[in-house]
N, C-alpha and C. Protein backbone atom coordinates (compact mmCIF):
# COMPACT_ATOMS: atom_id res chain seq x y z
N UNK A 1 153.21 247.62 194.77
CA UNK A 1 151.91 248.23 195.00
C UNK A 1 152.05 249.74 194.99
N UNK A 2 150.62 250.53 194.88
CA UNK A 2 150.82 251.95 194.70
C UNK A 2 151.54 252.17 196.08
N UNK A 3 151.56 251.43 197.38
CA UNK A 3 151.83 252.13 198.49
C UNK A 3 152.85 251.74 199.17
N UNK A 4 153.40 250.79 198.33
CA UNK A 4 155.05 250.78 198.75
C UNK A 4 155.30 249.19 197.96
N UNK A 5 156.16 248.56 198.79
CA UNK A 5 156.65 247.24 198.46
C UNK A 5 156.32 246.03 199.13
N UNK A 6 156.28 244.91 198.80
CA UNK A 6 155.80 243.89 199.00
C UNK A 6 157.05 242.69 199.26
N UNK A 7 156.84 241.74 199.66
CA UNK A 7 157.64 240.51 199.37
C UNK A 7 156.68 239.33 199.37
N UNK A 8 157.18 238.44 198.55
CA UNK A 8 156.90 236.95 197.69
C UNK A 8 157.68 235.94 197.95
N UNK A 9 157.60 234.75 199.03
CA UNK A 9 158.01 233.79 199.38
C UNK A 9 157.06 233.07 199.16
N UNK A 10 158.29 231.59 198.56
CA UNK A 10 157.77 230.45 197.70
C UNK A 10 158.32 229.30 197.58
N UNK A 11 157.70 228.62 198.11
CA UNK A 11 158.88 227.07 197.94
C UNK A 11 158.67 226.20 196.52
N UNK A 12 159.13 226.30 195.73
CA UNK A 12 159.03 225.28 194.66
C UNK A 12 160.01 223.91 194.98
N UNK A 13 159.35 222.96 194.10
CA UNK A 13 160.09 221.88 193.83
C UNK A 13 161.14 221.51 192.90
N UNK A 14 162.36 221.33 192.99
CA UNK A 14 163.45 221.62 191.77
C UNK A 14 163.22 220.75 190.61
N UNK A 15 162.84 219.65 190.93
CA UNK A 15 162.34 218.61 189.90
C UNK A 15 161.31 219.25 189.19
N UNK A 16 159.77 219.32 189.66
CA UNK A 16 158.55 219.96 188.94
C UNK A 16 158.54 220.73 187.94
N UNK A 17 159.57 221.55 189.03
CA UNK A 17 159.03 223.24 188.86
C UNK A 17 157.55 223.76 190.16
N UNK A 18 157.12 222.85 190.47
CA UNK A 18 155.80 222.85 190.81
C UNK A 18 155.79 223.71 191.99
N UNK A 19 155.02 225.14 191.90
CA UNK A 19 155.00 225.74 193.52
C UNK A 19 154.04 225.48 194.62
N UNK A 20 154.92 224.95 195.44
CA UNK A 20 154.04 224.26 196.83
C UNK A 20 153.34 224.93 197.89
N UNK A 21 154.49 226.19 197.84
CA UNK A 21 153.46 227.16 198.62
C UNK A 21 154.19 228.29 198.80
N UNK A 22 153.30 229.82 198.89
CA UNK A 22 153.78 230.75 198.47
C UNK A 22 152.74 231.51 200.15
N UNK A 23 153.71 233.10 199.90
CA UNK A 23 152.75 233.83 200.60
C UNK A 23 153.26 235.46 199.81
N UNK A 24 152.64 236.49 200.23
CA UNK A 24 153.51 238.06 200.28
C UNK A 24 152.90 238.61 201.69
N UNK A 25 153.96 239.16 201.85
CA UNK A 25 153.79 240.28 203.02
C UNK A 25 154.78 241.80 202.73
N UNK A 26 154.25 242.84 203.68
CA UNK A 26 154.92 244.27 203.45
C UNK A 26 156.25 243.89 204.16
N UNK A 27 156.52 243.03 204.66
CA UNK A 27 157.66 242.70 205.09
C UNK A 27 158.80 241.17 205.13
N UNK A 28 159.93 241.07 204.88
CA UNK A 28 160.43 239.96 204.46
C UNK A 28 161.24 239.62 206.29
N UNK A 29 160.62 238.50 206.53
CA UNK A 29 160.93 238.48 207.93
C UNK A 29 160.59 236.43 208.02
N UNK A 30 161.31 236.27 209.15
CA UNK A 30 161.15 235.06 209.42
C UNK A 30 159.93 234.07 209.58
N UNK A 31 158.98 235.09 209.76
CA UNK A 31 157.53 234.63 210.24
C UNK A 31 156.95 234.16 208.81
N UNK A 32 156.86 235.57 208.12
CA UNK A 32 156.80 235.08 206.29
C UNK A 32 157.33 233.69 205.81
N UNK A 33 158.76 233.33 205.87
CA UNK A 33 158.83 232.36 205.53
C UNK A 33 159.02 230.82 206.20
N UNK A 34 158.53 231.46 207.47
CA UNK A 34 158.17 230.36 208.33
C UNK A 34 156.48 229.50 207.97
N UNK A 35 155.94 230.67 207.78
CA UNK A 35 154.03 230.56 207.34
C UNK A 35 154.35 229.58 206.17
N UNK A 36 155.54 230.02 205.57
CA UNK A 36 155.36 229.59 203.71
C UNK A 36 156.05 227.49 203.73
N UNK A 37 156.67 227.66 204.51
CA UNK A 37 157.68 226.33 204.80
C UNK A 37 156.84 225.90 205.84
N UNK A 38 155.88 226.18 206.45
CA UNK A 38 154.82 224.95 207.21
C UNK A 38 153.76 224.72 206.29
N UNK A 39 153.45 225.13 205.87
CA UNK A 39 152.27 224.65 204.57
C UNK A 39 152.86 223.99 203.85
N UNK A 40 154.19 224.03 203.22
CA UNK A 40 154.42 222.84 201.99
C UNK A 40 155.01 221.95 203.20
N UNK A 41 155.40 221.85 204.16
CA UNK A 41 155.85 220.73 204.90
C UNK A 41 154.59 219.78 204.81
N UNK A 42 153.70 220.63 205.86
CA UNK A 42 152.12 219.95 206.12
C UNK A 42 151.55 219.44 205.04
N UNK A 43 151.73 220.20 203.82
CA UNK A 43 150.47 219.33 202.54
C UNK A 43 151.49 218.86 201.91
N UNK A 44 153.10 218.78 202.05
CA UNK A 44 153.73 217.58 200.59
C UNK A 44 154.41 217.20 202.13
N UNK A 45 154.64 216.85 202.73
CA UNK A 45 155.82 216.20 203.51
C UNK A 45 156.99 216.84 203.23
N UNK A 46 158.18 216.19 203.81
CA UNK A 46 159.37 216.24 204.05
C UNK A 46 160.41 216.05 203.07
N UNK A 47 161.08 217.05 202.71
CA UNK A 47 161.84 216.60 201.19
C UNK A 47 163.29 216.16 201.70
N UNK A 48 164.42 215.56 201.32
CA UNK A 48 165.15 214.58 201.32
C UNK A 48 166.09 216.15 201.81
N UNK A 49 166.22 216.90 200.65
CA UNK A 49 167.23 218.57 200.96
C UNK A 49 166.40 219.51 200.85
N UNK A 50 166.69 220.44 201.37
CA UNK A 50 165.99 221.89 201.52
C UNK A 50 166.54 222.80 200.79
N UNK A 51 166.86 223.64 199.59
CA UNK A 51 167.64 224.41 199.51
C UNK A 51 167.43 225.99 199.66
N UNK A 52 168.17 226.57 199.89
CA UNK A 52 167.70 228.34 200.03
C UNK A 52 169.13 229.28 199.63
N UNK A 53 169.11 230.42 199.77
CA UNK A 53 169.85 231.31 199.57
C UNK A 53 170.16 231.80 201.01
N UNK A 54 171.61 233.07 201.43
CA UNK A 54 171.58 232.86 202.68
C UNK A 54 170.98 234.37 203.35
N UNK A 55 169.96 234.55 203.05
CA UNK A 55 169.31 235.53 203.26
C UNK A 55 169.06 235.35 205.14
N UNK A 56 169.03 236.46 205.94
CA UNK A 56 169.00 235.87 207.34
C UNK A 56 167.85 235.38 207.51
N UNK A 57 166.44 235.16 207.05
CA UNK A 57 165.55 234.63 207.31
C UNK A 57 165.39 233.07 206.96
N UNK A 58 166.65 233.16 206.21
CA UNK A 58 166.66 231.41 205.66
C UNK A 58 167.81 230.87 206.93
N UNK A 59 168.67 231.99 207.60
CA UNK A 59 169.94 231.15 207.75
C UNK A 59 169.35 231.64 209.49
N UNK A 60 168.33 231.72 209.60
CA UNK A 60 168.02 232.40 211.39
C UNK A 60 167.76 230.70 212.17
N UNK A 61 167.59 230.74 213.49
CA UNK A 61 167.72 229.44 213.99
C UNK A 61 166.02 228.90 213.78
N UNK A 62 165.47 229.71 213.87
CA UNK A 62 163.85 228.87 213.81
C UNK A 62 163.62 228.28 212.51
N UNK A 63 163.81 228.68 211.27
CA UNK A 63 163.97 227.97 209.91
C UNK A 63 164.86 226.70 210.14
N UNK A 64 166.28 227.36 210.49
CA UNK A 64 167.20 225.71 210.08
C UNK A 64 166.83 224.78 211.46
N UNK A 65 166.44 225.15 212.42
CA UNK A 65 165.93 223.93 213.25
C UNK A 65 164.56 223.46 213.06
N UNK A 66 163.72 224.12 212.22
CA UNK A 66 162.41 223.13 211.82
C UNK A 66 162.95 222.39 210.84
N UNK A 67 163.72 222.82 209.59
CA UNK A 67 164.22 221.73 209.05
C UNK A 67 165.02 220.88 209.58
N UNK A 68 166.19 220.86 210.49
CA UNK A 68 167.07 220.15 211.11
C UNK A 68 166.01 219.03 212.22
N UNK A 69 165.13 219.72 212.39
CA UNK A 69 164.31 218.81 213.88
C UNK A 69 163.10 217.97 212.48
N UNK A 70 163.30 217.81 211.38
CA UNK A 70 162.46 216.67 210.74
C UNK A 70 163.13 215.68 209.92
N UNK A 71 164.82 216.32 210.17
CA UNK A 71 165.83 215.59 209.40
C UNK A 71 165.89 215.77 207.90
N UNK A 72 165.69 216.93 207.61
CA UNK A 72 166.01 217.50 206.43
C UNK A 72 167.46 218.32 206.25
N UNK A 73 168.04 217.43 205.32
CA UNK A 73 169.14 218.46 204.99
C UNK A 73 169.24 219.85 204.69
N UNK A 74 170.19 221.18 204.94
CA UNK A 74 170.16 222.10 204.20
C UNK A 74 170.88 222.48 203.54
N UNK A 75 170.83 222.88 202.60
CA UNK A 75 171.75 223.33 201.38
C UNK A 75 171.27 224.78 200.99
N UNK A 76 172.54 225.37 201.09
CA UNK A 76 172.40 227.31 200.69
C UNK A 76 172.76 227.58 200.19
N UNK A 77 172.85 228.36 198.96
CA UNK A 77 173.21 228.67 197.88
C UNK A 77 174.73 229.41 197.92
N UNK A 78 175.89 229.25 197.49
CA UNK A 78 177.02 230.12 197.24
C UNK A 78 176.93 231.76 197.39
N UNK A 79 177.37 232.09 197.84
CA UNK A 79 176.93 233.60 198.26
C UNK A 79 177.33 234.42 196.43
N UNK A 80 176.45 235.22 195.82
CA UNK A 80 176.32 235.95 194.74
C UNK A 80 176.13 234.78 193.64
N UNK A 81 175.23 233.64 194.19
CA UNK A 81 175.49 232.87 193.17
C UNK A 81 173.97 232.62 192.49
N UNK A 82 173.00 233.37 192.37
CA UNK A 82 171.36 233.32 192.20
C UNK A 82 171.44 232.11 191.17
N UNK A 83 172.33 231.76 190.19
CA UNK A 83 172.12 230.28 189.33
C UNK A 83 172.08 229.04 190.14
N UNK A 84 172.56 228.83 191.44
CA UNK A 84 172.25 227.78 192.27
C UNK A 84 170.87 227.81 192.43
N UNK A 85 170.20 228.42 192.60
CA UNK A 85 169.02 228.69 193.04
C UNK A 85 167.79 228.70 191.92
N UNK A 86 168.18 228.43 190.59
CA UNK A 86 167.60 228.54 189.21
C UNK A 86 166.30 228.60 189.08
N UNK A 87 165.90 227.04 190.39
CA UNK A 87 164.05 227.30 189.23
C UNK A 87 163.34 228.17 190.34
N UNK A 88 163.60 228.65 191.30
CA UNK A 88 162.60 229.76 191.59
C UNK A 88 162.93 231.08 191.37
N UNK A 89 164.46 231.11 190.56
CA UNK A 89 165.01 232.92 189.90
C UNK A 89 164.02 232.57 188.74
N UNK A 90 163.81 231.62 188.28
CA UNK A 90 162.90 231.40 186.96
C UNK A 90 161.80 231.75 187.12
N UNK A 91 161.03 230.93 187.98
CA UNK A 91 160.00 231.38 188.43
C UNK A 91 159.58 232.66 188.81
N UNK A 92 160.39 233.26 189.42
CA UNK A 92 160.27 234.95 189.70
C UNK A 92 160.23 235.90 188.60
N UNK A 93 161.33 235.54 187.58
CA UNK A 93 160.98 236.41 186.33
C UNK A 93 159.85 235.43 185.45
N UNK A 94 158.99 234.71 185.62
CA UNK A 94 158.12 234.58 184.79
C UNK A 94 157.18 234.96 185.80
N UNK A 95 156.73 234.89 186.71
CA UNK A 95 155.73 235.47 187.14
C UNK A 95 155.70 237.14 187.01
N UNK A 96 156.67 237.51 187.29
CA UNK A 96 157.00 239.21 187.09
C UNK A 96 156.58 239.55 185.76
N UNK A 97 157.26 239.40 184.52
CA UNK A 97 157.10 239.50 183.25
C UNK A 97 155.92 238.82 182.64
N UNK A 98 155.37 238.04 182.96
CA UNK A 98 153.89 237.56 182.61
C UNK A 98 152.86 238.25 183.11
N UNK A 99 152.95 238.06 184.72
CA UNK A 99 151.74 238.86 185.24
C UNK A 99 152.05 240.34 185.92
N UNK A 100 153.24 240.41 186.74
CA UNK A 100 153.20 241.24 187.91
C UNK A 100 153.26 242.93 187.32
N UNK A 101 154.40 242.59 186.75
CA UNK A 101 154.61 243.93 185.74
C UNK A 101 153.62 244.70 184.70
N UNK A 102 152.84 243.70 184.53
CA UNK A 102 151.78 243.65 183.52
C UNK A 102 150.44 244.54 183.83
N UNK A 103 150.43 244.80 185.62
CA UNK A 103 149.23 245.24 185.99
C UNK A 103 149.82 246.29 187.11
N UNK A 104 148.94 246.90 187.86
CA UNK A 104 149.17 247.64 188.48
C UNK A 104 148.41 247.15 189.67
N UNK A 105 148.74 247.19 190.64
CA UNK A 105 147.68 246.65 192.30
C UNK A 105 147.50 247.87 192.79
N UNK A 106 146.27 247.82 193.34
CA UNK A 106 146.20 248.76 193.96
C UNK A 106 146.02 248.79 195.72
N UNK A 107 145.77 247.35 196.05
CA UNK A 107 146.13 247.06 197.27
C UNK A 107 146.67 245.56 197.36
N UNK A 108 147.13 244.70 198.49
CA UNK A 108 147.78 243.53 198.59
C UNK A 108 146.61 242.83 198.34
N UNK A 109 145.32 242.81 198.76
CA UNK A 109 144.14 241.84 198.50
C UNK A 109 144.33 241.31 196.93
N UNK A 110 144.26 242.79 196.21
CA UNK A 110 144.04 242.49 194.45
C UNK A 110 145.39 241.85 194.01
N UNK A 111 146.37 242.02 194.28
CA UNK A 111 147.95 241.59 194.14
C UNK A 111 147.57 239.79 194.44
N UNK A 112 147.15 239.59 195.81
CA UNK A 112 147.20 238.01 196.40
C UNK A 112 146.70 237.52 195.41
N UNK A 113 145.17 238.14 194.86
CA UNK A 113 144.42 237.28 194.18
C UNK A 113 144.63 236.94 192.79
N UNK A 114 145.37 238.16 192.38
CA UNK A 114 146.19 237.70 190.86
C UNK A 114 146.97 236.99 190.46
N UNK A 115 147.93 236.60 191.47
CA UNK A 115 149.04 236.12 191.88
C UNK A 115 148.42 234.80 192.23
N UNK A 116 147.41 234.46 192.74
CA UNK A 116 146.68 233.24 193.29
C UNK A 116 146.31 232.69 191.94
N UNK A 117 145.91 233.28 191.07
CA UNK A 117 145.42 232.68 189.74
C UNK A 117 146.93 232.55 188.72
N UNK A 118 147.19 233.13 188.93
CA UNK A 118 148.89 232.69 188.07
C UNK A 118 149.55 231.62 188.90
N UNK A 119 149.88 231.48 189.77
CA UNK A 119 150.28 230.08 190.71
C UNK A 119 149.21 228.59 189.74
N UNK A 120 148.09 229.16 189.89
CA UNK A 120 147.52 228.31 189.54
C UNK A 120 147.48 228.02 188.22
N UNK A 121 147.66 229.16 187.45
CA UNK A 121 148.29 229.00 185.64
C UNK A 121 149.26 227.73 185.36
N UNK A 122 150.44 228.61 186.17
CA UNK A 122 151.80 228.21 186.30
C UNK A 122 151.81 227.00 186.74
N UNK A 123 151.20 226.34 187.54
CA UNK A 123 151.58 225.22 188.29
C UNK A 123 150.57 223.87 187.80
N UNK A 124 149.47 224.06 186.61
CA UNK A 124 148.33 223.32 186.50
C UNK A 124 147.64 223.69 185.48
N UNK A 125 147.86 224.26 184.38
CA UNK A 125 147.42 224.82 182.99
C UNK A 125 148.50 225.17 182.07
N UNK A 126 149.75 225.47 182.60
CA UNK A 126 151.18 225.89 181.35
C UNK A 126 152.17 224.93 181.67
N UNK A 127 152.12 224.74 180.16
CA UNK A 127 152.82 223.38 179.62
C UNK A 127 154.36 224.17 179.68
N UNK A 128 155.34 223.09 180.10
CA UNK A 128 156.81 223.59 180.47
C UNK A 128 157.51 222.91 179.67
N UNK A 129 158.55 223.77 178.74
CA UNK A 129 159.47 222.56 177.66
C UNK A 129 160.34 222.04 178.13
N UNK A 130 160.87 222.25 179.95
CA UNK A 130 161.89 221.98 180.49
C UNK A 130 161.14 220.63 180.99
N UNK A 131 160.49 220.19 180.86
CA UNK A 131 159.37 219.00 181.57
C UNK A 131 158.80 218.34 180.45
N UNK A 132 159.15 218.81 179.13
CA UNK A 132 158.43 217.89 177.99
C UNK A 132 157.26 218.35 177.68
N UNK A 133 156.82 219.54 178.23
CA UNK A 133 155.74 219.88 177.35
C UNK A 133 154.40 219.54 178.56
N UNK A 134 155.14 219.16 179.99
CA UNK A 134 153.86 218.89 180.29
C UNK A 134 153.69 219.99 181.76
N UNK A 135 152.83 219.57 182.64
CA UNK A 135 152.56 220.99 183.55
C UNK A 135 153.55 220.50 184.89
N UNK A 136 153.93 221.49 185.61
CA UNK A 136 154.31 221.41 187.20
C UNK A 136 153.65 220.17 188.05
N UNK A 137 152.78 220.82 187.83
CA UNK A 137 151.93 219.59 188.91
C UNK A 137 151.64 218.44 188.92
N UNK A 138 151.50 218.23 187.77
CA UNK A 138 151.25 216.69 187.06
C UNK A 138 152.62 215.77 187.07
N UNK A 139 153.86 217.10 187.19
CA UNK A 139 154.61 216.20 187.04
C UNK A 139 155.44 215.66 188.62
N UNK A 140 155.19 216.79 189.31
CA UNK A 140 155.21 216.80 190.86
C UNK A 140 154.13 215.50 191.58
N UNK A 141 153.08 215.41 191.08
CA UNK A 141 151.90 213.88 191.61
C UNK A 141 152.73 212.77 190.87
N UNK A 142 153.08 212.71 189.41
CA UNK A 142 153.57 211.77 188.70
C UNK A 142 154.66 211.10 190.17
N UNK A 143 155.79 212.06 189.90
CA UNK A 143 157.05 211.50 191.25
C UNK A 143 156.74 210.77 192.54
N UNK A 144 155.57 211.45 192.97
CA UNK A 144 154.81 211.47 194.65
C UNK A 144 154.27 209.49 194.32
N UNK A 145 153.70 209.79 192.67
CA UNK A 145 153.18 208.52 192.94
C UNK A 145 154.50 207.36 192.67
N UNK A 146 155.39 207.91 191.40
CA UNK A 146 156.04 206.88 191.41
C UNK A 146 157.14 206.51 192.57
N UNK A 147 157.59 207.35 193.57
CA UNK A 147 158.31 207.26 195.02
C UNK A 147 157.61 206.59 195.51
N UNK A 148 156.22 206.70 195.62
CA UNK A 148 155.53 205.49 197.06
C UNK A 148 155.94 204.37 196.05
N UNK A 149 155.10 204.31 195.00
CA UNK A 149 155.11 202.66 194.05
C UNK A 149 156.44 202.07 194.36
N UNK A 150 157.59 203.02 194.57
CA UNK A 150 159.04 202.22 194.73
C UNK A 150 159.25 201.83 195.90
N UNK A 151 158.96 203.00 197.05
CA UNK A 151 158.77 202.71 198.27
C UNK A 151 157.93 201.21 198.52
N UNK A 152 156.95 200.98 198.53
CA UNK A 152 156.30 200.06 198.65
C UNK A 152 156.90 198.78 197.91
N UNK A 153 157.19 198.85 197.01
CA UNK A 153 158.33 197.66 195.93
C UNK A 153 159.42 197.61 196.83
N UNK A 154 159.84 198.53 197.66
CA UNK A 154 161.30 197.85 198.29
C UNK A 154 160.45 197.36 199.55
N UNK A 155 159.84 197.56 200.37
CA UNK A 155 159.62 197.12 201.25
C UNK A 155 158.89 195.49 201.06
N UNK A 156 158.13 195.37 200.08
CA UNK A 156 157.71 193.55 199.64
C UNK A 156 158.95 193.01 199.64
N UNK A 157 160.01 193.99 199.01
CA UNK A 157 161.09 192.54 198.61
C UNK A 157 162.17 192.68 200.26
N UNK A 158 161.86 193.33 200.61
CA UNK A 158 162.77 193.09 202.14
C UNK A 158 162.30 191.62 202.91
């Protein structure tokens, strides 16, 4: 922004691609990505692993004990290793180089809201060749549905 810097926390799904939930703030702090990891908890549930990088806001005790207290594994990325971490370094340079770079903000309001419509590009209108050509999201509901359908198939035959 013209008036300093921002930060962009985002949980994607490694399978999808699909981003579940995002925020920015003038500051990169635990609360940020505490806000960002209760919203995709609350609207997708509980994922099997968690993964992150070991930034102290990922590795502080209130993050790894909300994941640890729902029985989610964690997994942290190799220290200098940003390719562990692939589809949201991906995600970061395509949102940057598509939109971010592309414009100028002139406050965080106009930034959220641009950024709110590219999430929504990205995640539900652009077709991905790493996915066959088809979108994030569609392919993120596709899984959701075919996990219960299995879920529910193992439990008849128990």
């Amino acid at each position: 922004l013209k008036g300093g810097m921002v930060y962009l926390a985002a949980i994607i799904d490694w399978y999808s691609k699909a981003v579940l939930s995002w925020r920015i703030s003038n500051t990169m702090d635990s609360s940020l990505v505490m806000s960002v990891l209760h919203e995709a908890l609350d609207r997708f549930g509980n994922p099997e692993i968690f993964n992150t990088d070991q930034g102290s806001q990922y590795t502080s005790h209130i993050h790894t004990d909300a994941l640890s207290s729902r029985g989610i594994t964690i997994s942290m990325d190799g220290k200098g290793r940003a390719t562990d971490n692939i589809c949201i370094e991906r995600f970061w340079r395509s949102a940057k180089c598509e939109r971010i770079y592309l414009n100028e903000y002139g406050s965080l309001p106009e930034l959220r809201t641009d950024l709110a419509d590219y999430i929504d590009f990205y995640n539900n209108r652009r077709f991905h060749e790493s996915l066959g050509y088809k979108k994030p999201m569609n392919v993120y509901k596709e899984g959701a549905i075919n996990f219960k359908n299995q879920a529910q198939k193992t439990l008849q035959v128990a």
